[in-house]
PDB file of N, CA and C in Angstrom:
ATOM      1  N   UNK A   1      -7.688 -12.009   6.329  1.00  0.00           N
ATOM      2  CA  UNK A   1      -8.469 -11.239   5.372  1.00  0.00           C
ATOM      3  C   UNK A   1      -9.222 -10.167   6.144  1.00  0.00           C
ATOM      4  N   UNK A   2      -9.199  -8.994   6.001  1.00  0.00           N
ATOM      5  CA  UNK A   2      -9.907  -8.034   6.645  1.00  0.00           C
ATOM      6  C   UNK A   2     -11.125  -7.333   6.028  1.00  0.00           C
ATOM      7  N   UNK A   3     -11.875  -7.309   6.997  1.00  0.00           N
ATOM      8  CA  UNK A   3     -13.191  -6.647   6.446  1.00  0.00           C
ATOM      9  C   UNK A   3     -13.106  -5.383   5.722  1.00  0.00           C
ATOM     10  N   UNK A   4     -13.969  -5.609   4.171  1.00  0.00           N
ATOM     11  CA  UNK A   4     -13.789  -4.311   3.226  1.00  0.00           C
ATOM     12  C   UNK A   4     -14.591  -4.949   1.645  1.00  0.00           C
ATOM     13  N   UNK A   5     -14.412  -3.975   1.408  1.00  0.00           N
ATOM     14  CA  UNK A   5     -14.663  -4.223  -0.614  1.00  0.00           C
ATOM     15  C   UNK A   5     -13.171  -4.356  -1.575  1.00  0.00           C
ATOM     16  N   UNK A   6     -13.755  -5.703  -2.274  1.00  0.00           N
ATOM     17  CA  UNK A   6     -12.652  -5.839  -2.554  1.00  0.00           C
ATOM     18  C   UNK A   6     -12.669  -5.927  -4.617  1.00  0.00           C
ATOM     19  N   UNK A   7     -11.640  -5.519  -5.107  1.00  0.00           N
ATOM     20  CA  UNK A   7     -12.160  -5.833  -6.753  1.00  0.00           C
ATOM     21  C   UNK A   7     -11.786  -7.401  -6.372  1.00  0.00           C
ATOM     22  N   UNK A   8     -12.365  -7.873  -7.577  1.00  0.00           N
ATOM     23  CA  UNK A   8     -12.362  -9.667  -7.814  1.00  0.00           C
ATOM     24  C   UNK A   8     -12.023 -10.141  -9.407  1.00  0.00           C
ATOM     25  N   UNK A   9     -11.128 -10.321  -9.297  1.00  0.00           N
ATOM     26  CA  UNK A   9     -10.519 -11.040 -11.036  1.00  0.00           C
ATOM     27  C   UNK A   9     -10.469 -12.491 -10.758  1.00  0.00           C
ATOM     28  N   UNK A  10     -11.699 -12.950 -12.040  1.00  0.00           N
ATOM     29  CA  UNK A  10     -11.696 -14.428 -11.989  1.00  0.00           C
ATOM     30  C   UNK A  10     -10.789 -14.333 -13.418  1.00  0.00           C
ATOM     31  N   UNK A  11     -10.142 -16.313 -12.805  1.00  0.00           N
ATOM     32  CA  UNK A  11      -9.424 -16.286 -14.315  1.00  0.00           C
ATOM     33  C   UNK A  11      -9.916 -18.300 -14.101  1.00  0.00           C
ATOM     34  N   UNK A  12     -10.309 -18.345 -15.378  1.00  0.00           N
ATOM     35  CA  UNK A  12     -10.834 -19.595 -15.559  1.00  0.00           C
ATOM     36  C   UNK A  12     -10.353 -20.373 -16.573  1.00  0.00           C
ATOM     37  N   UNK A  13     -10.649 -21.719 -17.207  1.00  0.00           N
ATOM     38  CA  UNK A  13     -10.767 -22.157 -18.105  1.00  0.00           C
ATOM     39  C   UNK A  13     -11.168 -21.197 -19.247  1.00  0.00           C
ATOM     40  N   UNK A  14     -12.225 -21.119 -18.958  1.00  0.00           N
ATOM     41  CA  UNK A  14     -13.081 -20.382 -20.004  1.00  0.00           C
ATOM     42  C   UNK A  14     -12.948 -19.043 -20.272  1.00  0.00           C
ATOM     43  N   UNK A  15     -12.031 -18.616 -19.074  1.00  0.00           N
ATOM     44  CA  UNK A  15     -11.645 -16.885 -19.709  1.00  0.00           C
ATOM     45  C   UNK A  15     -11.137 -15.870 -18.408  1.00  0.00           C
ATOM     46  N   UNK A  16     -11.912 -14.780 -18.465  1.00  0.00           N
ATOM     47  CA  UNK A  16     -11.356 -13.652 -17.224  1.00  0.00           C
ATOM     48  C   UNK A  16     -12.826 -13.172 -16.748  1.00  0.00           C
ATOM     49  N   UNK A  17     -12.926 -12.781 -16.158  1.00  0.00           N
ATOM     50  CA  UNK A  17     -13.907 -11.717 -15.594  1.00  0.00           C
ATOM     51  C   UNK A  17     -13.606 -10.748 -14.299  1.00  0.00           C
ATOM     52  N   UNK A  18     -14.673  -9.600 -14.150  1.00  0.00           N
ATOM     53  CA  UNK A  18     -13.957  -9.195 -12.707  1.00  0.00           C
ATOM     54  C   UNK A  18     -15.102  -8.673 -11.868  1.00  0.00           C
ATOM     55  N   UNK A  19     -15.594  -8.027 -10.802  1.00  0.00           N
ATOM     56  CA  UNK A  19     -16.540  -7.862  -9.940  1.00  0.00           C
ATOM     57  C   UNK A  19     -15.991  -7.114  -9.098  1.00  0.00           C
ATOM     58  N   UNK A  20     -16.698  -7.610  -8.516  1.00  0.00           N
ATOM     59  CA  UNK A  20     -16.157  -6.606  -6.593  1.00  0.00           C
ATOM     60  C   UNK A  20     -17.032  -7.655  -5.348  1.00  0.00           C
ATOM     61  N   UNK A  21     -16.487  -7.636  -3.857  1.00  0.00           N
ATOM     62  CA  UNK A  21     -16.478  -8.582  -3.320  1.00  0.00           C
ATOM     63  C   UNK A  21     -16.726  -7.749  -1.950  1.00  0.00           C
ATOM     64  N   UNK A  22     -17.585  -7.846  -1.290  1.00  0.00           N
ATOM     65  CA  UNK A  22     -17.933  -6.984  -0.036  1.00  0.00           C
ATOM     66  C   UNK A  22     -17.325  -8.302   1.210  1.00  0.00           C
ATOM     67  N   UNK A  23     -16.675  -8.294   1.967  1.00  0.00           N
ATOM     68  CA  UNK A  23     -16.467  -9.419   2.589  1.00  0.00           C
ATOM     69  C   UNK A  23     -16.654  -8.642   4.247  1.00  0.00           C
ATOM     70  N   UNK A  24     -17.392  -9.189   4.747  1.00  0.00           N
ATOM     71  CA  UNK A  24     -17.509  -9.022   6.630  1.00  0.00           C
ATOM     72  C   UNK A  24     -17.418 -10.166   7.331  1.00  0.00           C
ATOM     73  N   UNK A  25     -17.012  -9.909   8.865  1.00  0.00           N
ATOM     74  CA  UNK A  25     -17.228 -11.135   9.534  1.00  0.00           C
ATOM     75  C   UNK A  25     -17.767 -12.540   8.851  1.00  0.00           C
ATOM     76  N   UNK A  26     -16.642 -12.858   8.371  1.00  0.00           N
ATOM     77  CA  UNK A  26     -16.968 -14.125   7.552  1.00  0.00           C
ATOM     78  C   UNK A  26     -17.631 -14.485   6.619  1.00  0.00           C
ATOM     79  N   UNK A  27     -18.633 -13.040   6.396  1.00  0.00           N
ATOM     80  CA  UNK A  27     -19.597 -13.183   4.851  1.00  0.00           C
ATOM     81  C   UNK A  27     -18.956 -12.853   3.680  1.00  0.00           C
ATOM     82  N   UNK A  28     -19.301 -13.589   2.310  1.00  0.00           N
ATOM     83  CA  UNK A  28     -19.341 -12.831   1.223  1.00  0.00           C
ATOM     84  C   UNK A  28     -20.523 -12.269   0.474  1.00  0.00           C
ATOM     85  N   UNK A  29     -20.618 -11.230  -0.183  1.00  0.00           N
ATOM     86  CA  UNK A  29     -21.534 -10.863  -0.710  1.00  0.00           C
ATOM     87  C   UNK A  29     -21.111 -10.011  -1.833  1.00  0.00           C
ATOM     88  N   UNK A  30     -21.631 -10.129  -3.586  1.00  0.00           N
ATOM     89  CA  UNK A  30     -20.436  -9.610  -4.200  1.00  0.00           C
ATOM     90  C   UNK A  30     -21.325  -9.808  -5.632  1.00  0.00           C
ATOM     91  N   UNK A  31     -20.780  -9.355  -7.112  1.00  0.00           N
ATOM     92  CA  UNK A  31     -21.425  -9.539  -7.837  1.00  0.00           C
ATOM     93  C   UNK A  31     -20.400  -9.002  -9.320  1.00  0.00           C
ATOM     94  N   UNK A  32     -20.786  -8.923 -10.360  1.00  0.00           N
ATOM     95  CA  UNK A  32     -20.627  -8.405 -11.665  1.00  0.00           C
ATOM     96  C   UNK A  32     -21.911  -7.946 -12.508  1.00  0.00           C
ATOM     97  N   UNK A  33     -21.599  -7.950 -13.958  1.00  0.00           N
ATOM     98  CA  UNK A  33     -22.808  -7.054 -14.487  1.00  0.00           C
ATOM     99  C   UNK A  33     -23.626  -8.581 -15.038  1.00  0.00           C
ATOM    100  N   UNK A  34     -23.215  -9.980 -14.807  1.00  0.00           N
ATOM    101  CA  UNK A  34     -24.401 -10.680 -14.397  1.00  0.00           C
ATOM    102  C   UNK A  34     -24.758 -11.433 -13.376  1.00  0.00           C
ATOM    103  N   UNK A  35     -23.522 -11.614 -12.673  1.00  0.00           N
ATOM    104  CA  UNK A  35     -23.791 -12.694 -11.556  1.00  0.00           C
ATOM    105  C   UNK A  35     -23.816 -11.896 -10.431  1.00  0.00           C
ATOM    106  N   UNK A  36     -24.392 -12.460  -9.443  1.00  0.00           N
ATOM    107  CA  UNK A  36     -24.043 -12.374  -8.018  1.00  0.00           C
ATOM    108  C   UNK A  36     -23.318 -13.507  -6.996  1.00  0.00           C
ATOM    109  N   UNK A  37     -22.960 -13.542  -6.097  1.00  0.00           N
ATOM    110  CA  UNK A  37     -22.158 -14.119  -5.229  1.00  0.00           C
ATOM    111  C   UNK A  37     -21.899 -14.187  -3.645  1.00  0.00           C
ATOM    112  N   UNK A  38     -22.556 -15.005  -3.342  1.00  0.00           N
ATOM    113  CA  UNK A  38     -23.179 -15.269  -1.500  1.00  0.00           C
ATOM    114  C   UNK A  38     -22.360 -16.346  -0.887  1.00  0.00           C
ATOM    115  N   UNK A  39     -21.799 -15.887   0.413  1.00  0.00           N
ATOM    116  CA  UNK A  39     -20.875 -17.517   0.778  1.00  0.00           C
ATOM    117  C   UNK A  39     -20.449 -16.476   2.344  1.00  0.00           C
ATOM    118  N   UNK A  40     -19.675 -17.372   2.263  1.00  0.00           N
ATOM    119  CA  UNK A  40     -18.833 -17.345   3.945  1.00  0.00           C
ATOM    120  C   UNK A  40     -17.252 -17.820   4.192  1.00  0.00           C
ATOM    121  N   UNK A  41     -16.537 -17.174   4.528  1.00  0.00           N
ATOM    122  CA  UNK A  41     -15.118 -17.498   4.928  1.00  0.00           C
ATOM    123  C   UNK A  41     -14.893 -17.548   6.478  1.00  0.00           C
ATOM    124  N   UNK A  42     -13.536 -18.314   6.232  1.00  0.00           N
ATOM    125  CA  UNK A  42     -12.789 -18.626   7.573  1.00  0.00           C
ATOM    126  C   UNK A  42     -11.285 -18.302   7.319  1.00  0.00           C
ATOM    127  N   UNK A  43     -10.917 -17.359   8.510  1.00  0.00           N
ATOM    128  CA  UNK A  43      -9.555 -17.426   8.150  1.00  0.00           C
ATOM    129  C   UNK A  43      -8.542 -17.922   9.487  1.00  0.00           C
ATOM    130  N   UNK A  44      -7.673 -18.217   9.240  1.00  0.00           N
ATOM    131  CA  UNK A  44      -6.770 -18.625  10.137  1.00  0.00           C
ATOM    132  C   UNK A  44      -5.221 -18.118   9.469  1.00  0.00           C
ATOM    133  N   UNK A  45      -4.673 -17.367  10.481  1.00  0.00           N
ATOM    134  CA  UNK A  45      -3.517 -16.427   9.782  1.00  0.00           C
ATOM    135  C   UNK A  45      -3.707 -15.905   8.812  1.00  0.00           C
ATOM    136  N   UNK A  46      -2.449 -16.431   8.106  1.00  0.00           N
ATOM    137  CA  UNK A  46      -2.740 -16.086   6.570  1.00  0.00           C
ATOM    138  C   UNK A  46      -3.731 -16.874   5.490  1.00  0.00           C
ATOM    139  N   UNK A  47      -3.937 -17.907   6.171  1.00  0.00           N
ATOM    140  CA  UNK A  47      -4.721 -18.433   5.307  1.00  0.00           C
ATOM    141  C   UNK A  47      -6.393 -18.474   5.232  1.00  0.00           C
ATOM    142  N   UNK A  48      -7.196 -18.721   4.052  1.00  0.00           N
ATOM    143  CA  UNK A  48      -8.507 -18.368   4.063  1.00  0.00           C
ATOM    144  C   UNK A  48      -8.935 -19.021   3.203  1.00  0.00           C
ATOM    145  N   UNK A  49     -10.134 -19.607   3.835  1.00  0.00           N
ATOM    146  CA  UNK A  49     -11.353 -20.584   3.125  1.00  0.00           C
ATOM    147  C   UNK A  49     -12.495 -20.217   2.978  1.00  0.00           C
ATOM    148  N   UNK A  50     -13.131 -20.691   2.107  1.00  0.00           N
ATOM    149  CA  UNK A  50     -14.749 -19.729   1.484  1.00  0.00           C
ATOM    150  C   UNK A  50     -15.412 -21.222   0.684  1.00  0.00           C
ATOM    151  N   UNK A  51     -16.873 -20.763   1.113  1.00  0.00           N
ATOM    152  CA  UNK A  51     -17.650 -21.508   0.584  1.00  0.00           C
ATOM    153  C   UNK A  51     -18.769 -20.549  -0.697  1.00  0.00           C
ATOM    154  N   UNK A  52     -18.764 -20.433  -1.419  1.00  0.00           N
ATOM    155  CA  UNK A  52     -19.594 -19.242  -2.658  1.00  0.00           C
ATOM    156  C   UNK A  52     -20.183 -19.755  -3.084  1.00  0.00           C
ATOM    157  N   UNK A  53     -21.717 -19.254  -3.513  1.00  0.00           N
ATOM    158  CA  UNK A  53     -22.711 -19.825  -4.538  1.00  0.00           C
ATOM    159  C   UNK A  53     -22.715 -18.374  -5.075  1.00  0.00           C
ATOM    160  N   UNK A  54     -22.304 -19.045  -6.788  1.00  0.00           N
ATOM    161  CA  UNK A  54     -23.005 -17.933  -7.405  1.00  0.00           C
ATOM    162  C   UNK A  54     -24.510 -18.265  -8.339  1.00  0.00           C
ATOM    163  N   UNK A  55     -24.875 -17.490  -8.409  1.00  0.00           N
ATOM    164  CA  UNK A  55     -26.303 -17.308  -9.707  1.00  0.00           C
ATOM    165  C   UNK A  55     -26.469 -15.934 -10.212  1.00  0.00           C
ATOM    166  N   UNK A  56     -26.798 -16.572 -11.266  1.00  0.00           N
ATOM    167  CA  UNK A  56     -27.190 -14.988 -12.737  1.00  0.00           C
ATOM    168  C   UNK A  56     -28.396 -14.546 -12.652  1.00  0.00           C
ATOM    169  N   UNK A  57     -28.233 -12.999 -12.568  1.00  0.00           N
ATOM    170  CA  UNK A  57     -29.195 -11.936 -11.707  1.00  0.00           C
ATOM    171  C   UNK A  57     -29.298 -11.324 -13.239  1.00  0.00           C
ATOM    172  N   UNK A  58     -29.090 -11.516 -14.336  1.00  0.00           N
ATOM    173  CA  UNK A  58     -29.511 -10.711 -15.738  1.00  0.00           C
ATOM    174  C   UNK A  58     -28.748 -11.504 -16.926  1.00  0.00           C
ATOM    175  N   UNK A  59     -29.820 -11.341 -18.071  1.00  0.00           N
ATOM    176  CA  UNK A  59     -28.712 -11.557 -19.069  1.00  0.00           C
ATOM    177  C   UNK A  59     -27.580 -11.067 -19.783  1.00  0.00           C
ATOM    178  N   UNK A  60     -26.834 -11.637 -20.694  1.00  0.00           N
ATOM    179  CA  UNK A  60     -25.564 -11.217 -20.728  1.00  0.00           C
ATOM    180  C   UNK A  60     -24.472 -12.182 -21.331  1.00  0.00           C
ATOM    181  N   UNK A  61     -23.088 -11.698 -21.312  1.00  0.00           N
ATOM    182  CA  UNK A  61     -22.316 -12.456 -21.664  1.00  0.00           C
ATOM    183  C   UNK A  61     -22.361 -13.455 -20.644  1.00  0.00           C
ATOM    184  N   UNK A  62     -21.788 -14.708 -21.514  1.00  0.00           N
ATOM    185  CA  UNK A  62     -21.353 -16.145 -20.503  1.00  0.00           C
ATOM    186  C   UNK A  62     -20.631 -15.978 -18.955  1.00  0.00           C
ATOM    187  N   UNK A  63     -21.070 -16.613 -18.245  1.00  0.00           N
ATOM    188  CA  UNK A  63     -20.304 -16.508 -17.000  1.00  0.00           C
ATOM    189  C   UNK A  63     -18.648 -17.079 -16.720  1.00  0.00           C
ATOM    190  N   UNK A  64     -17.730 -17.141 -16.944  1.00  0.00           N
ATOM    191  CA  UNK A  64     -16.441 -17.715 -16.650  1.00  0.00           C
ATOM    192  C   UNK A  64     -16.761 -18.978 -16.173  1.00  0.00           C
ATOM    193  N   UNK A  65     -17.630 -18.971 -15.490  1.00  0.00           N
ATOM    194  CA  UNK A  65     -17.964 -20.759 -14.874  1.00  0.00           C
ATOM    195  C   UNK A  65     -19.014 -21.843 -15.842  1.00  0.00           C
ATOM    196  N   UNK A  66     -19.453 -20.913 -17.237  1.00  0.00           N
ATOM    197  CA  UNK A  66     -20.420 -21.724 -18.065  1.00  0.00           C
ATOM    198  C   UNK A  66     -21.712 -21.844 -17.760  1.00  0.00           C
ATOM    199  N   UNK A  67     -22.209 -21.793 -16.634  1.00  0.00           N
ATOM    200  CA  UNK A  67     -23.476 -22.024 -15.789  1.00  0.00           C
ATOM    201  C   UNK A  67     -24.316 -20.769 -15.388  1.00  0.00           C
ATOM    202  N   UNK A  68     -25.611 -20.358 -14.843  1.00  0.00           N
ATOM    203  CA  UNK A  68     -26.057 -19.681 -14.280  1.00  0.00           C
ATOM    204  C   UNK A  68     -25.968 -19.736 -12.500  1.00  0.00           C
ATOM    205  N   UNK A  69     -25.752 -20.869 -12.182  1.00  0.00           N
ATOM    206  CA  UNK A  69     -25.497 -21.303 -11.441  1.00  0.00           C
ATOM    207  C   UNK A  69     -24.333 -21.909 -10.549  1.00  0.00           C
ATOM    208  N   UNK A  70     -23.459 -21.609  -9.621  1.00  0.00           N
ATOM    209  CA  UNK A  70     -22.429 -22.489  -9.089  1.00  0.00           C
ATOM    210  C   UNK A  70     -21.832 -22.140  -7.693  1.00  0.00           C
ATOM    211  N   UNK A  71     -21.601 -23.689  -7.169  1.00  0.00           N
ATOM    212  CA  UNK A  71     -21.034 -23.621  -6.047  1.00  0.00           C
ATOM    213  C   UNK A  71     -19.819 -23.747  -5.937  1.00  0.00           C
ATOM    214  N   UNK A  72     -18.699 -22.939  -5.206  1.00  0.00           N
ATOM    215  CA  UNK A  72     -17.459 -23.237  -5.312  1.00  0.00           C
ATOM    216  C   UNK A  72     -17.058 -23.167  -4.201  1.00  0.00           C
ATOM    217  N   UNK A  73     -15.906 -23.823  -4.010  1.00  0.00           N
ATOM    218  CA  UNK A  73     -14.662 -23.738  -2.686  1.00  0.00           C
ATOM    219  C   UNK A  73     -13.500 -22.851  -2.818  1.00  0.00           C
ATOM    220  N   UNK A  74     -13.203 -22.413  -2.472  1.00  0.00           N
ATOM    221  CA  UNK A  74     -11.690 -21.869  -2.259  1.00  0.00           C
ATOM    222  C   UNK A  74     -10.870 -21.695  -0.999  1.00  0.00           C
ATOM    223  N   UNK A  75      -9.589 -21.687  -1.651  1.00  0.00           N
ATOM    224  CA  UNK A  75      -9.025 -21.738  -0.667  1.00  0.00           C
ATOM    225  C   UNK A  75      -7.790 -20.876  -1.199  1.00  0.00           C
ATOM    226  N   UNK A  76      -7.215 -19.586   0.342  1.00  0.00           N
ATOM    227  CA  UNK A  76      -6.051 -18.820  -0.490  1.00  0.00           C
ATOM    228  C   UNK A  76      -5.509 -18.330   0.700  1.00  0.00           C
ATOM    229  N   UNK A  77      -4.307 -17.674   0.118  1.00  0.00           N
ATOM    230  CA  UNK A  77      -3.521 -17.104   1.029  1.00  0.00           C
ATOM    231  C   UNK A  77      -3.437 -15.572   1.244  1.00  0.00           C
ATOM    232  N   UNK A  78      -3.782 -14.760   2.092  1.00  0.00           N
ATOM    233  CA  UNK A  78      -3.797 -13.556   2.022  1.00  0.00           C
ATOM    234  C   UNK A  78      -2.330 -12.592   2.304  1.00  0.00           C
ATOM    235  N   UNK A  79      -2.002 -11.691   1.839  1.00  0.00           N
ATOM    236  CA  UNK A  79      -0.543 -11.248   1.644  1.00  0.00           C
ATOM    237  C   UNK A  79      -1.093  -9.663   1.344  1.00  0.00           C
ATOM    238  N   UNK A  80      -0.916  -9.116   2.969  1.00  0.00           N
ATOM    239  CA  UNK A  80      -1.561  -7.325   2.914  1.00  0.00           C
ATOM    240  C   UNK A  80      -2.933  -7.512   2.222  1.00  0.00           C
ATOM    241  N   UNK A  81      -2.851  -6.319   1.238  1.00  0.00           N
ATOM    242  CA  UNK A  81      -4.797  -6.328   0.750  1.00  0.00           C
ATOM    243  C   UNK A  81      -5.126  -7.087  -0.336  1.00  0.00           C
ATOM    244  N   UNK A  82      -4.272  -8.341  -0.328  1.00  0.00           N
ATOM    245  CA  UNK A  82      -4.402  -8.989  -1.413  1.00  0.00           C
ATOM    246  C   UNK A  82      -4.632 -10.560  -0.929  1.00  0.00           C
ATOM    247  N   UNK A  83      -5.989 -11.067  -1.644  1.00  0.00           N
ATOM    248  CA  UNK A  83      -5.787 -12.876  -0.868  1.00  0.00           C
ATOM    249  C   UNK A  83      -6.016 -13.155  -2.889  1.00  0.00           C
ATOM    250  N   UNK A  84      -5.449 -14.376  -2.439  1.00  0.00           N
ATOM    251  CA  UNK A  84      -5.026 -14.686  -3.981  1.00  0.00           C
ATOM    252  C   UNK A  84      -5.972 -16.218  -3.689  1.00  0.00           C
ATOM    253  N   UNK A  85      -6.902 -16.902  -4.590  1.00  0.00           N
ATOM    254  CA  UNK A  85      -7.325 -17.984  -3.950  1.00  0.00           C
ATOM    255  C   UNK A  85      -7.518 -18.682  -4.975  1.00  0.00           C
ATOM    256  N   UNK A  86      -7.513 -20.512  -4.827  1.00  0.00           N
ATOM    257  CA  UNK A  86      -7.812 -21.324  -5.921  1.00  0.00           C
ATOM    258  C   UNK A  86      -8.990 -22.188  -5.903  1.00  0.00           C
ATOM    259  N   UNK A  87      -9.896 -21.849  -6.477  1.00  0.00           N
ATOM    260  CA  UNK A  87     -11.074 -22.757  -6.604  1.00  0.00           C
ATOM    261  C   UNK A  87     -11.029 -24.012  -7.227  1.00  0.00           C
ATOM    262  N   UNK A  88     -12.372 -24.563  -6.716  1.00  0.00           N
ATOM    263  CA  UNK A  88     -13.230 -25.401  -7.546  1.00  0.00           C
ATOM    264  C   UNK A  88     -14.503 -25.551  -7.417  1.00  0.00           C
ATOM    265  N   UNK A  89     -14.815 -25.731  -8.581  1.00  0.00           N
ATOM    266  CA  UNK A  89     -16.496 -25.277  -9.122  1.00  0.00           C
ATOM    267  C   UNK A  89     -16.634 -26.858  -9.899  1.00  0.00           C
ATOM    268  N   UNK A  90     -17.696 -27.260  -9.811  1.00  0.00           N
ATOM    269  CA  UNK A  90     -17.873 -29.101 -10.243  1.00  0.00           C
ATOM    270  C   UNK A  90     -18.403 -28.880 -11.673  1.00  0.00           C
ATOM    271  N   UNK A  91     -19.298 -27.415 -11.850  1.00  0.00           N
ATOM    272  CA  UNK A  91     -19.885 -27.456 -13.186  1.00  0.00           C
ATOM    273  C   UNK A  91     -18.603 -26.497 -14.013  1.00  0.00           C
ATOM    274  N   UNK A  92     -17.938 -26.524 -13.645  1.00  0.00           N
ATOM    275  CA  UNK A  92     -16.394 -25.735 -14.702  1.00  0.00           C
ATOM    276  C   UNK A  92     -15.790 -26.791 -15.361  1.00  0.00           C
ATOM    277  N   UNK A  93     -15.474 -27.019 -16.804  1.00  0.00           N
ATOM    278  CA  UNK A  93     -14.478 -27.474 -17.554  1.00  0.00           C
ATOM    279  C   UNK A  93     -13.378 -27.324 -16.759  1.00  0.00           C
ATOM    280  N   UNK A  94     -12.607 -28.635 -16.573  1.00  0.00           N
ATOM    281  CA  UNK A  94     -10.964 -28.574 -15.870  1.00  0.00           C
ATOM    282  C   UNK A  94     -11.144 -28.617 -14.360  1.00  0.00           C
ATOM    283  N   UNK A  95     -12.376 -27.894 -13.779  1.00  0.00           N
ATOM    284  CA  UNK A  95     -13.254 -27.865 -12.456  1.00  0.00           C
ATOM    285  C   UNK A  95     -11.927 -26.669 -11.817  1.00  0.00           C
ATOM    286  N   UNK A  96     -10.881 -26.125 -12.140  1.00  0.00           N
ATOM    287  CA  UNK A  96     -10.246 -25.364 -10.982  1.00  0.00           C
ATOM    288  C   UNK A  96      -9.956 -24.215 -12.033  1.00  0.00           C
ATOM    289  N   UNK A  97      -9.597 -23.327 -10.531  1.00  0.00           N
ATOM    290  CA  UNK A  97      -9.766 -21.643 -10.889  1.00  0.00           C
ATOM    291  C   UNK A  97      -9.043 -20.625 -10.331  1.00  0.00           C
ATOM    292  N   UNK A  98      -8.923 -19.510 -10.579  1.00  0.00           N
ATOM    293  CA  UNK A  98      -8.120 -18.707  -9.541  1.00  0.00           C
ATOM    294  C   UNK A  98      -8.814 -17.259  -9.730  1.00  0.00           C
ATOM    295  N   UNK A  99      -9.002 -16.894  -8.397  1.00  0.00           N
ATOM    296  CA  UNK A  99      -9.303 -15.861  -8.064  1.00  0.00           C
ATOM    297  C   UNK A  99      -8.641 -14.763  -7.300  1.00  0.00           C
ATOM    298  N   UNK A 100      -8.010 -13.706  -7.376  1.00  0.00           N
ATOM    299  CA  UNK A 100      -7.247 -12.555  -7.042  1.00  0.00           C
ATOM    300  C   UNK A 100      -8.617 -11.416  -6.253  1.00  0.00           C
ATOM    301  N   UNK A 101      -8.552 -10.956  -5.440  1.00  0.00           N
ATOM    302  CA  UNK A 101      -8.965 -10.549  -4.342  1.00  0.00           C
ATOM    303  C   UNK A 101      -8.295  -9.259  -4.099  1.00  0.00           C
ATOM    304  N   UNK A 102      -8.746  -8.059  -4.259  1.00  0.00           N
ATOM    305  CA  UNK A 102      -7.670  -7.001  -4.237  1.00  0.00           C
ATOM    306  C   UNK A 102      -8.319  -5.696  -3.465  1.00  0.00           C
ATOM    307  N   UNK A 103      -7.874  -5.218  -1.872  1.00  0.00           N
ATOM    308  CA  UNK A 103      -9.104  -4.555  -1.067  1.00  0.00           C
ATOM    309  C   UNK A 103      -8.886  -3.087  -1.230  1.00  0.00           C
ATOM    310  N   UNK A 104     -10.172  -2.684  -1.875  1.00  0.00           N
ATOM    311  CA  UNK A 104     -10.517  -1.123  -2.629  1.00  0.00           C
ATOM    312  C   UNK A 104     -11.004  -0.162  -1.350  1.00  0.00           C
ATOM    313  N   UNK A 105     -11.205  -0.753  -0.345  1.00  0.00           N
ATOM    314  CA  UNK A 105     -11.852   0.661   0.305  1.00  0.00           C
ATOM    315  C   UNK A 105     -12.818  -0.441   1.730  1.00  0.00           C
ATOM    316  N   UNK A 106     -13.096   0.559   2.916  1.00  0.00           N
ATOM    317  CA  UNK A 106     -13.253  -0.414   4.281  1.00  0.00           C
ATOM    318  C   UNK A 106     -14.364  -0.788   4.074  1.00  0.00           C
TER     319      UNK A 106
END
């Protein structure tokens, strides 16, 4: 996964959403028009692991995860400017997720 901004399409149980995803040396830092999103990755080759907490920075429509609050895991495979990854979040209906990762600019 290479350092940059990236768009972010969640697709959940509960629906779609999308954001953008600043990722550096192993940080995330990232948000939409309510949540925000703080964590850390590891990658090894192609593959890449992340630890994310999100929380709701305004009101608004529902979050894809149901909560104001959540911690998730993922884990994905990166393929050029694209890491494609599958979560889980404990406070999500069904608890798993997928997230598409798509890098807009350095």
């Amino acid at each position: 996964m290479r350092d940059g901004l990236y768009k972010a399409c969640f697709e959940t149980p509960l629906g779609s959403d999308f954001g953008v995803v600043h990722a550096v040396g192993g940080k995330i830092w990232g948000g939409d028009s309510n949540m925000f999103y703080v964590g850390s990755y590891v990658t090894s080759g192609s593959e890449v692991t992340a630890h994310v907490s999100t929380k709701r920075h305004s009101l608004g429509h529902l979050s894809v995860f149901w909560s104001d609050s959540n911690e998730v895991d993922l884990k994905g495979i990166t393929q050029g400017d694209t890491v494609q990854f599958t979560g889980r979040a404990p406070r999500l209906l069904n608890n798993t997720f997928q997230i598409i990762l798509t890098r807009i600019a350095d």
